[in-house]
C-alpha atoms as a PDB file:
ATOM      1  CA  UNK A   1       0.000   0.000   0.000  1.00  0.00           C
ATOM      2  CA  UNK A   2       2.914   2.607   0.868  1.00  0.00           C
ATOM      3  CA  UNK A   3       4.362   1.537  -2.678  1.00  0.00           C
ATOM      4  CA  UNK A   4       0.896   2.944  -4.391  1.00  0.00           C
ATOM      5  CA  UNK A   5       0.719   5.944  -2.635  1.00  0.00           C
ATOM      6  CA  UNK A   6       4.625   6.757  -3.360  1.00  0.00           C
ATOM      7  CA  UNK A   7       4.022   7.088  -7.080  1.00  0.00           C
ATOM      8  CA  UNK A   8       0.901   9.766  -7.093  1.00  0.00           C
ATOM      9  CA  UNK A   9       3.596  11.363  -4.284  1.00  0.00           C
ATOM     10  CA  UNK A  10       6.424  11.269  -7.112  1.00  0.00           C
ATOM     11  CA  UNK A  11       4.034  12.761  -9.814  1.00  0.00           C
ATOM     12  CA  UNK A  12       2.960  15.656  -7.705  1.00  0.00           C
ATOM     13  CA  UNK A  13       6.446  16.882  -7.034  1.00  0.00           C
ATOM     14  CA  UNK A  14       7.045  16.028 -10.603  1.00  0.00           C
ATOM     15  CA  UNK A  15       4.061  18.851 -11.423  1.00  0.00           C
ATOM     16  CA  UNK A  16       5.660  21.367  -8.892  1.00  0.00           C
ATOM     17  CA  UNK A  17       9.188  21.371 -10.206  1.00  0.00           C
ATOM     18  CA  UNK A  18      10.432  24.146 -11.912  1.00  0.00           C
ATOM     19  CA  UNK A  19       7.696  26.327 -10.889  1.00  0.00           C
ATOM     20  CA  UNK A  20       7.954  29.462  -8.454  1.00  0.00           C
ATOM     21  CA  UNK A  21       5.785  30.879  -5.748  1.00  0.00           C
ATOM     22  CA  UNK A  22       4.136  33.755  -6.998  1.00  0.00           C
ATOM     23  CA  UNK A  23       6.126  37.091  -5.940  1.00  0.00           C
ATOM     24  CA  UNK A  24       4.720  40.421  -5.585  1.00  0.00           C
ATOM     25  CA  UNK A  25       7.323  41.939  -7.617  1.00  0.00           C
ATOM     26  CA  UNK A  26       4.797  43.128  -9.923  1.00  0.00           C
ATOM     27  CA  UNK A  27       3.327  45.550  -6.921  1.00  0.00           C
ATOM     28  CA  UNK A  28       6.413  48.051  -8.099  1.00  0.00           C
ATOM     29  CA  UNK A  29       5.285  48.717 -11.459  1.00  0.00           C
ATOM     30  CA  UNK A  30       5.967  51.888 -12.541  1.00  0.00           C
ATOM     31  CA  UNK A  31       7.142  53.806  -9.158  1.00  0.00           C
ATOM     32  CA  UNK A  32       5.726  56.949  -7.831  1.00  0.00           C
ATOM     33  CA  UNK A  33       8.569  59.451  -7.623  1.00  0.00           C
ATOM     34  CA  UNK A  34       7.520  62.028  -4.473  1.00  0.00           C
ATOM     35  CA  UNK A  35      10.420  64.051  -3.063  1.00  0.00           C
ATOM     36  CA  UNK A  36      13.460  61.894  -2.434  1.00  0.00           C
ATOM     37  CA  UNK A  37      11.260  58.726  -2.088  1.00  0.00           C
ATOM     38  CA  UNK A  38      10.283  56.344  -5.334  1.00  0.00           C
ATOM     39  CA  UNK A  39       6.729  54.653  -4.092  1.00  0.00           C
ATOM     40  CA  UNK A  40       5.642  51.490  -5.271  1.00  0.00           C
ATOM     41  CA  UNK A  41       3.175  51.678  -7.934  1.00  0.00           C
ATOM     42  CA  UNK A  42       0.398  48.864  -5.779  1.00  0.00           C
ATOM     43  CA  UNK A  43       0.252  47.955  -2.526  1.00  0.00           C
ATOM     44  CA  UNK A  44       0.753  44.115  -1.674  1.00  0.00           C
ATOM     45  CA  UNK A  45      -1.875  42.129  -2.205  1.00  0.00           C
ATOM     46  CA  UNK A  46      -2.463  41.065   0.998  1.00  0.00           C
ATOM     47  CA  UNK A  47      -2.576  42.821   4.442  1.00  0.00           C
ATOM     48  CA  UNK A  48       0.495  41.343   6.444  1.00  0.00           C
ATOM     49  CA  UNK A  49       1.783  41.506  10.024  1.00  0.00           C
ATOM     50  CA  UNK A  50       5.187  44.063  11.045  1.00  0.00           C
ATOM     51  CA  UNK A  51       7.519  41.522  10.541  1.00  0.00           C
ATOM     52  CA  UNK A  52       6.839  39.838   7.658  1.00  0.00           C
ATOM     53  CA  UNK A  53       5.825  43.289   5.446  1.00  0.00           C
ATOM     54  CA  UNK A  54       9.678  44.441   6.382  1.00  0.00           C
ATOM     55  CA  UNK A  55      11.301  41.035   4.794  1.00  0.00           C
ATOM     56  CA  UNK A  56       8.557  41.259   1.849  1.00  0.00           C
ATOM     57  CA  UNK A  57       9.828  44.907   1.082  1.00  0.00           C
ATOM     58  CA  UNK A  58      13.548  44.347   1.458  1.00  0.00           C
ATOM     59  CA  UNK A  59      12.541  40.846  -0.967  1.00  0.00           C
ATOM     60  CA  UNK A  60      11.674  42.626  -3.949  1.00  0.00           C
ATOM     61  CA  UNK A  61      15.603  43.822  -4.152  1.00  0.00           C
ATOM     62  CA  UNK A  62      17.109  47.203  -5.433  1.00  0.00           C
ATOM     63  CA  UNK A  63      16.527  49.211  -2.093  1.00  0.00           C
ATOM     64  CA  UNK A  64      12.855  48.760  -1.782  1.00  0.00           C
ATOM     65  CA  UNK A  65      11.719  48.668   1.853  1.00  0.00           C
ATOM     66  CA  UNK A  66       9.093  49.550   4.434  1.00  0.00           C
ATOM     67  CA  UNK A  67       8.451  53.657   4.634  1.00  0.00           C
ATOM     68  CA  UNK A  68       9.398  55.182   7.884  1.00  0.00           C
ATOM     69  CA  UNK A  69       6.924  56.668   9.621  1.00  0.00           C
ATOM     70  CA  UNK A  70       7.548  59.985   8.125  1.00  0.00           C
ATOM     71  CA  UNK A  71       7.431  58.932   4.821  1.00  0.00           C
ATOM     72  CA  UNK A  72       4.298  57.536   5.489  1.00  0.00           C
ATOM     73  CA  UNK A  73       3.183  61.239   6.466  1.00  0.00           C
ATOM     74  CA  UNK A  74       3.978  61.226   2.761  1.00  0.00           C
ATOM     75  CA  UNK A  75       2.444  59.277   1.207  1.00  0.00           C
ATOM     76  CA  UNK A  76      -0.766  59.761   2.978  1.00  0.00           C
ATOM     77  CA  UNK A  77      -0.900  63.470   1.860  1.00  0.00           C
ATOM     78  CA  UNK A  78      -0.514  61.856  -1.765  1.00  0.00           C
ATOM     79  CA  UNK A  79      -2.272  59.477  -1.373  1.00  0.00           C
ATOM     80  CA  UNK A  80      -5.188  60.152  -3.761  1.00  0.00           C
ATOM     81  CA  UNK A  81      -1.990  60.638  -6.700  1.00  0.00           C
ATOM     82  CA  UNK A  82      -0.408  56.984  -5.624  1.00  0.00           C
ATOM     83  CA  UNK A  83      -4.148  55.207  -5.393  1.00  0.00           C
ATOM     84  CA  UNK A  84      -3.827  53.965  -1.739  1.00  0.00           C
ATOM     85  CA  UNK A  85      -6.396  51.261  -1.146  1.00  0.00           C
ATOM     86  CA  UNK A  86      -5.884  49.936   2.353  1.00  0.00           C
ATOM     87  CA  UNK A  87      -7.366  51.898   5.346  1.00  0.00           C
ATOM     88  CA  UNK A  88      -3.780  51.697   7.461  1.00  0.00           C
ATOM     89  CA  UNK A  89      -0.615  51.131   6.686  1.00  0.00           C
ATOM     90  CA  UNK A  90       2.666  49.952   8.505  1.00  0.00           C
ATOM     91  CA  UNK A  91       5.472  52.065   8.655  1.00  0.00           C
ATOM     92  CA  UNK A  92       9.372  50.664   9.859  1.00  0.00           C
ATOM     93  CA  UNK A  93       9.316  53.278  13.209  1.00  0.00           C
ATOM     94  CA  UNK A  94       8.911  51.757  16.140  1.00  0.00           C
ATOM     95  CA  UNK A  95       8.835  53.313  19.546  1.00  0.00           C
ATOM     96  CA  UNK A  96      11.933  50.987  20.974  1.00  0.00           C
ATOM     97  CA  UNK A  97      12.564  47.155  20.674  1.00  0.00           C
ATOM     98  CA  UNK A  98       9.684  45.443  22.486  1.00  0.00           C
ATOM     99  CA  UNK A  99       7.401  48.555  21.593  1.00  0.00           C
ATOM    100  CA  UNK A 100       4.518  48.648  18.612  1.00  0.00           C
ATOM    101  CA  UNK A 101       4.882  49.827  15.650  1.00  0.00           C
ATOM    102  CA  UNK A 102       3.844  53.278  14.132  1.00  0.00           C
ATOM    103  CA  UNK A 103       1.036  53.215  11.390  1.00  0.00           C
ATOM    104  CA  UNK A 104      -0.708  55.620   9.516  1.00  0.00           C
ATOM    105  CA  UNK A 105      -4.911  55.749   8.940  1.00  0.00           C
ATOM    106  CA  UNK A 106      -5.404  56.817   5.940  1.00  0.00           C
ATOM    107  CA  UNK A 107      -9.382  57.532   6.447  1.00  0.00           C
ATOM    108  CA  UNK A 108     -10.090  61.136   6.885  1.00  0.00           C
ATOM    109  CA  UNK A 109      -8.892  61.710  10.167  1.00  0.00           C
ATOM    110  CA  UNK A 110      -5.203  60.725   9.465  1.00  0.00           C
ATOM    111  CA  UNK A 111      -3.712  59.680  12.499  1.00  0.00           C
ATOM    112  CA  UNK A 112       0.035  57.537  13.092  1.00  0.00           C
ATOM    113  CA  UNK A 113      -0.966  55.304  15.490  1.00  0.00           C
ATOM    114  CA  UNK A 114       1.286  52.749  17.592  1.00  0.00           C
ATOM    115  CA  UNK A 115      -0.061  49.072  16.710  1.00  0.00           C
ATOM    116  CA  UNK A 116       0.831  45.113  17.695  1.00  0.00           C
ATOM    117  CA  UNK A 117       3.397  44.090  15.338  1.00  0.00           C
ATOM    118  CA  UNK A 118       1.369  40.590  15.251  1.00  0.00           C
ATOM    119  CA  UNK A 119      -1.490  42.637  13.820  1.00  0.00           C
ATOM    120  CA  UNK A 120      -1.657  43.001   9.744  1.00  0.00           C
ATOM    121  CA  UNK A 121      -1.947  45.294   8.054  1.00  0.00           C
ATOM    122  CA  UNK A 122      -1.558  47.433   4.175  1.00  0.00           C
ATOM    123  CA  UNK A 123       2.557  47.580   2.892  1.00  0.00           C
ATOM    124  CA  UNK A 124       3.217  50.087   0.433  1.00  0.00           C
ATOM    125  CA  UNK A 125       7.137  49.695  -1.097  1.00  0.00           C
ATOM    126  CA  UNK A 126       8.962  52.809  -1.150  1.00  0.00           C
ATOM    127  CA  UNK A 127      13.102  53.112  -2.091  1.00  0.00           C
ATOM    128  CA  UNK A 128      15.407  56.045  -1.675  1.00  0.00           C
ATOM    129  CA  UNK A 129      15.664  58.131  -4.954  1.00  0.00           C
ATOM    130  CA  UNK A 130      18.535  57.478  -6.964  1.00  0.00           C
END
């Protein structure tokens, strides 16, 4: 019986070779320049937590990376121009090692607000200017 279920095992790994997760790295597009910042042209797809949005910036290569908090300032004032969809938005400030994080609501009131790190949340890429 463990013979029979070793080949439909084989063929499924078979199927999977070869092919790659699907990235995000389309999310850059064709960057926003504001200032001294180059923004992502789409958010990730999916909300994700503090940690994880940091390694998924500094993943898509060439200098991209989570905003600090006061580029998030930035991008909020723009952000009818860039198309933000998400409601908030990490930024890479915290308030000290074991503190939250700073994040910005983009709704109407607009207030950077200190958050879990376990909590997710929308990423927007940005990268220093060249």
């Amino acid at each position: 019986m463990k013979q029979l279920l070793l080949i439909p095992m084989l063929f499924v790994c078979y199927l999977g070779m070869g092919q790659e997760a699907p990235e995000d790295i389309d999310i850059i597009g064709t960057p926003f320049t504001i200032g001294s910042i180059e923004v992502a042209q789409l958010d990730f797809e999916n909300e994700i937590n503090w940690f994880d949005s940091g390694r998924a910036c500094a993943a898509l290569g060439d200098g991209w990376r989570l905003p600090t908090v006061d580029e998030l300032n930035v991008l909020y004032t723009n952000r009818e121009i860039i198309g933000c969809k998400r409601t908030v938005y990490w930024s890479s400030t915290r308030q000290g090692k074991h503190k939250p994080a700073a994040t910005r609501d983009f709704t109407a009131n607009g207030q950077v607000l200190q958050q879990n790190t376990n909590l997710s949340f929308g990423v927007r890429a940005v990268r220093d200017k060249d």
